[in-house]
C-alpha atoms as a PDB file:
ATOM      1  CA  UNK A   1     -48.502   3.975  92.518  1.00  0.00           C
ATOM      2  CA  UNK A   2     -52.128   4.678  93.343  1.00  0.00           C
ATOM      3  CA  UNK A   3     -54.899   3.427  90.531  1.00  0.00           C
ATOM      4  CA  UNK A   4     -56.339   5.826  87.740  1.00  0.00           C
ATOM      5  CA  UNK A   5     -59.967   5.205  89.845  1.00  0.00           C
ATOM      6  CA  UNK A   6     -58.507   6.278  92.806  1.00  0.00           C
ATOM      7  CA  UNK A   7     -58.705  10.038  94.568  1.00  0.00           C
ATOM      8  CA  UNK A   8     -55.134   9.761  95.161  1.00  0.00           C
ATOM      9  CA  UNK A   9     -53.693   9.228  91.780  1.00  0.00           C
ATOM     10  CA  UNK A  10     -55.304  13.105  90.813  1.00  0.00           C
ATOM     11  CA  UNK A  11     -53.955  14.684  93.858  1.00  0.00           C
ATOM     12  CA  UNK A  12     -51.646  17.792  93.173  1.00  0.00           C
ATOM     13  CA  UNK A  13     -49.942  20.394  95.038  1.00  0.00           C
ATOM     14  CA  UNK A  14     -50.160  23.818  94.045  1.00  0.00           C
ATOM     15  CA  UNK A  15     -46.579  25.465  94.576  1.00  0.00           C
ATOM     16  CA  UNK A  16     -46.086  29.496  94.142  1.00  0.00           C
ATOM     17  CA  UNK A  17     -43.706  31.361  91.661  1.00  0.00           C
ATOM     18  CA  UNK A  18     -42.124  34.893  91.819  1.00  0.00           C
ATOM     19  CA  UNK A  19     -43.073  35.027  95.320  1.00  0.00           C
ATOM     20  CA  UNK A  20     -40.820  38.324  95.657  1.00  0.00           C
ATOM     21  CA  UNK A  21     -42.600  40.231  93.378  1.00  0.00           C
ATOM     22  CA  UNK A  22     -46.122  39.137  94.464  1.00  0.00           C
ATOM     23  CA  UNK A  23     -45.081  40.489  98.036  1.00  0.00           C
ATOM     24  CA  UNK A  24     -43.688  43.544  96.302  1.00  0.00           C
ATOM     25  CA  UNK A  25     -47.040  44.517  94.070  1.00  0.00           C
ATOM     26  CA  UNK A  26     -48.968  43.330  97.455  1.00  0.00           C
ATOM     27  CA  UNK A  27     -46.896  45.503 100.042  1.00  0.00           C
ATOM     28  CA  UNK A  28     -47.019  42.268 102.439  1.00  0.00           C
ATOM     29  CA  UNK A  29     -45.247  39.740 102.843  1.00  0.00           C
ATOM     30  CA  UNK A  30     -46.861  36.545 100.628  1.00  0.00           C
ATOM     31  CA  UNK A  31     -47.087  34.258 103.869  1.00  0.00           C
ATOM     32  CA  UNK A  32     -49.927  36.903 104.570  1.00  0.00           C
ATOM     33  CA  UNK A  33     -52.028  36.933 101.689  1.00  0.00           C
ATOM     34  CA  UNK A  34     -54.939  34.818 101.116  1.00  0.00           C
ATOM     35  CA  UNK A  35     -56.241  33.062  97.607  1.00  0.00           C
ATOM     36  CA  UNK A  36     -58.892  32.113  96.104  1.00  0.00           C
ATOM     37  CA  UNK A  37     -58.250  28.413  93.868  1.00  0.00           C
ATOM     38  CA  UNK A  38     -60.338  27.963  90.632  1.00  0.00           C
ATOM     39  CA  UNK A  39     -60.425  24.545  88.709  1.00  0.00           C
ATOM     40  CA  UNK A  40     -61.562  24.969  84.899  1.00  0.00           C
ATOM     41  CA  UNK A  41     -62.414  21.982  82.732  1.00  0.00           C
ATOM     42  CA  UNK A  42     -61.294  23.373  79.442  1.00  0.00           C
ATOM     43  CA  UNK A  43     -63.047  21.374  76.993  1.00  0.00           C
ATOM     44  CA  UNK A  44     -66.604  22.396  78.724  1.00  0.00           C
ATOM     45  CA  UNK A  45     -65.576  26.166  80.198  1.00  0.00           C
ATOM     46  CA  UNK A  46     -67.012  24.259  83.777  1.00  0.00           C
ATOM     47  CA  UNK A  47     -65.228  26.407  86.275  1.00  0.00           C
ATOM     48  CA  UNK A  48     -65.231  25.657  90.137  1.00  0.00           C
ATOM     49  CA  UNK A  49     -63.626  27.316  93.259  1.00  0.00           C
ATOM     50  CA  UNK A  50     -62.319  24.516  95.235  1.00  0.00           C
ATOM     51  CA  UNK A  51     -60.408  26.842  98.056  1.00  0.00           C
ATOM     52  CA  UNK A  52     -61.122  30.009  99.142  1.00  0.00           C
ATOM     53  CA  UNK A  53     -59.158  31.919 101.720  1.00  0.00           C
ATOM     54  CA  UNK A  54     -56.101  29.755 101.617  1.00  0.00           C
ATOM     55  CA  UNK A  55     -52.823  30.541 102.608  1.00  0.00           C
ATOM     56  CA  UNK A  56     -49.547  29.406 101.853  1.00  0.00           C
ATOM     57  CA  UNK A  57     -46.357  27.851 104.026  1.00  0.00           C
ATOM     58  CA  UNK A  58     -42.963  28.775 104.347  1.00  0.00           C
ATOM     59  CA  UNK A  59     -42.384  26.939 101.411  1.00  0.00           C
ATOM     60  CA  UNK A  60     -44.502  29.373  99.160  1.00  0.00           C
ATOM     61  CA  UNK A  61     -47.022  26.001  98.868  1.00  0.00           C
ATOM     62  CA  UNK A  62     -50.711  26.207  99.269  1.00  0.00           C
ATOM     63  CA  UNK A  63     -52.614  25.080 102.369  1.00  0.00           C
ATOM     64  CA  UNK A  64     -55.750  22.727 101.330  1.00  0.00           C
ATOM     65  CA  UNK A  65     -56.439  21.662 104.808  1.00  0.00           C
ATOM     66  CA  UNK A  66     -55.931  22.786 108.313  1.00  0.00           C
ATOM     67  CA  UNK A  67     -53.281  22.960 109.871  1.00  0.00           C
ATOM     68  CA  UNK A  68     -50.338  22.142 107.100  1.00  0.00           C
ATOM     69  CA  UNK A  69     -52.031  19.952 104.999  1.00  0.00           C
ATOM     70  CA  UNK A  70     -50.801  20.663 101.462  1.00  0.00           C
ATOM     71  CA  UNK A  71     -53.191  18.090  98.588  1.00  0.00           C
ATOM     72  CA  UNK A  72     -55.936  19.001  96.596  1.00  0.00           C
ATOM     73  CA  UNK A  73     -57.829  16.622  95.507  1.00  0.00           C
ATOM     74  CA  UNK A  74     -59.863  17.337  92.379  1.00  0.00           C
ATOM     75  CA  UNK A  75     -61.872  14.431  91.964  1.00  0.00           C
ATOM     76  CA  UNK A  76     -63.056  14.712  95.815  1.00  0.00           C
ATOM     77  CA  UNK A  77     -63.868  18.598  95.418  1.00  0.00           C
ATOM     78  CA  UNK A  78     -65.308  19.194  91.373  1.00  0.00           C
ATOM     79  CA  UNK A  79     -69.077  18.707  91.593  1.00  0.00           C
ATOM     80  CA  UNK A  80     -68.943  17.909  87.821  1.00  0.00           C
ATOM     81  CA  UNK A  81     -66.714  14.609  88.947  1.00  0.00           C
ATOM     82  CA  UNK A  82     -68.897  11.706  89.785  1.00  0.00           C
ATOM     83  CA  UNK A  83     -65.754   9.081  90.110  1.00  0.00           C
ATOM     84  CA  UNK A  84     -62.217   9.572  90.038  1.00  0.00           C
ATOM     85  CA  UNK A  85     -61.554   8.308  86.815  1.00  0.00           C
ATOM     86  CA  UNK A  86     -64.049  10.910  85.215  1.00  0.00           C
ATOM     87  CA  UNK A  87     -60.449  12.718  85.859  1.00  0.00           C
ATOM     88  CA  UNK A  88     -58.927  10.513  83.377  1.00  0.00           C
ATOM     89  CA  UNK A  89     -57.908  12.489  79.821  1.00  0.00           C
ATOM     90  CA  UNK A  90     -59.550  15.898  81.089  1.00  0.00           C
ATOM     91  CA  UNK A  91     -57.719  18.772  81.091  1.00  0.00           C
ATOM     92  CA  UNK A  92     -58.209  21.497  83.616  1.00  0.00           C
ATOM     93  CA  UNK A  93     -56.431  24.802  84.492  1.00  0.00           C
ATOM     94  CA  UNK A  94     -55.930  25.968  87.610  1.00  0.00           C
ATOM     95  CA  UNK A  95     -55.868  29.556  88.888  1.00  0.00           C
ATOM     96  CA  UNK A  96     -54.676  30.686  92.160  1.00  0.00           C
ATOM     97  CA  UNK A  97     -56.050  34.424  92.837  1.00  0.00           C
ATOM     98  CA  UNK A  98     -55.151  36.989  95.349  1.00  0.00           C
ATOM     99  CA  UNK A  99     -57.977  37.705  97.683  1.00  0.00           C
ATOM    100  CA  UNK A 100     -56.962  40.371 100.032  1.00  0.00           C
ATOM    101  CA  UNK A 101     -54.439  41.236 102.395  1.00  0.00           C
END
């Protein structure tokens, strides 16, 4: 297992739910749409778009990197995070947006 001051050990993937009824509301198939990803520290309201424009693969998962590649990494992308372990007992909420279609 990677080390609480390592990038790796914060890395997430960001799956989507109720993909039917996303593609329903957005009259397009979801593979189609692009989203905007905002990172929130909640203890300091510090909010951050780390992706903008991604899409998402056949497995309704988001798209960090081109061509397929699938992690975020937080502690590599929030300007607020000097070191990975500044990572360590925050808690952040993530919000995937629509953008267009």
């Amino acid at each position: 297992l990677p080390s609480a001051t390592t990038p790796p050990f914060y890395y997430l993937q960001v799956g989507l739910k109720d993909t039917d009824r996303l593609a329903e509301i957005a009259k397009t198939p979801v593979t189609r749409l692009k989203f905007n990803v905002f990172v929130t520290d909640v203890e300091t309201g510090m909010e951050e778009c780390v992706a903008e424009g991604t899409k998402v693969n056949e497995d309704m998962v988001l798209i960090f990197q081109k061509p397929d590649g699938v992690v975020l990494s937080p502690s590599e992308l929030l300007g607020w995070v000097q070191k990975p372990f500044d990572l360590c007992d925050c808690v952040v909420r993530l919000q995937v947006k629509v953008t267009h279609h």
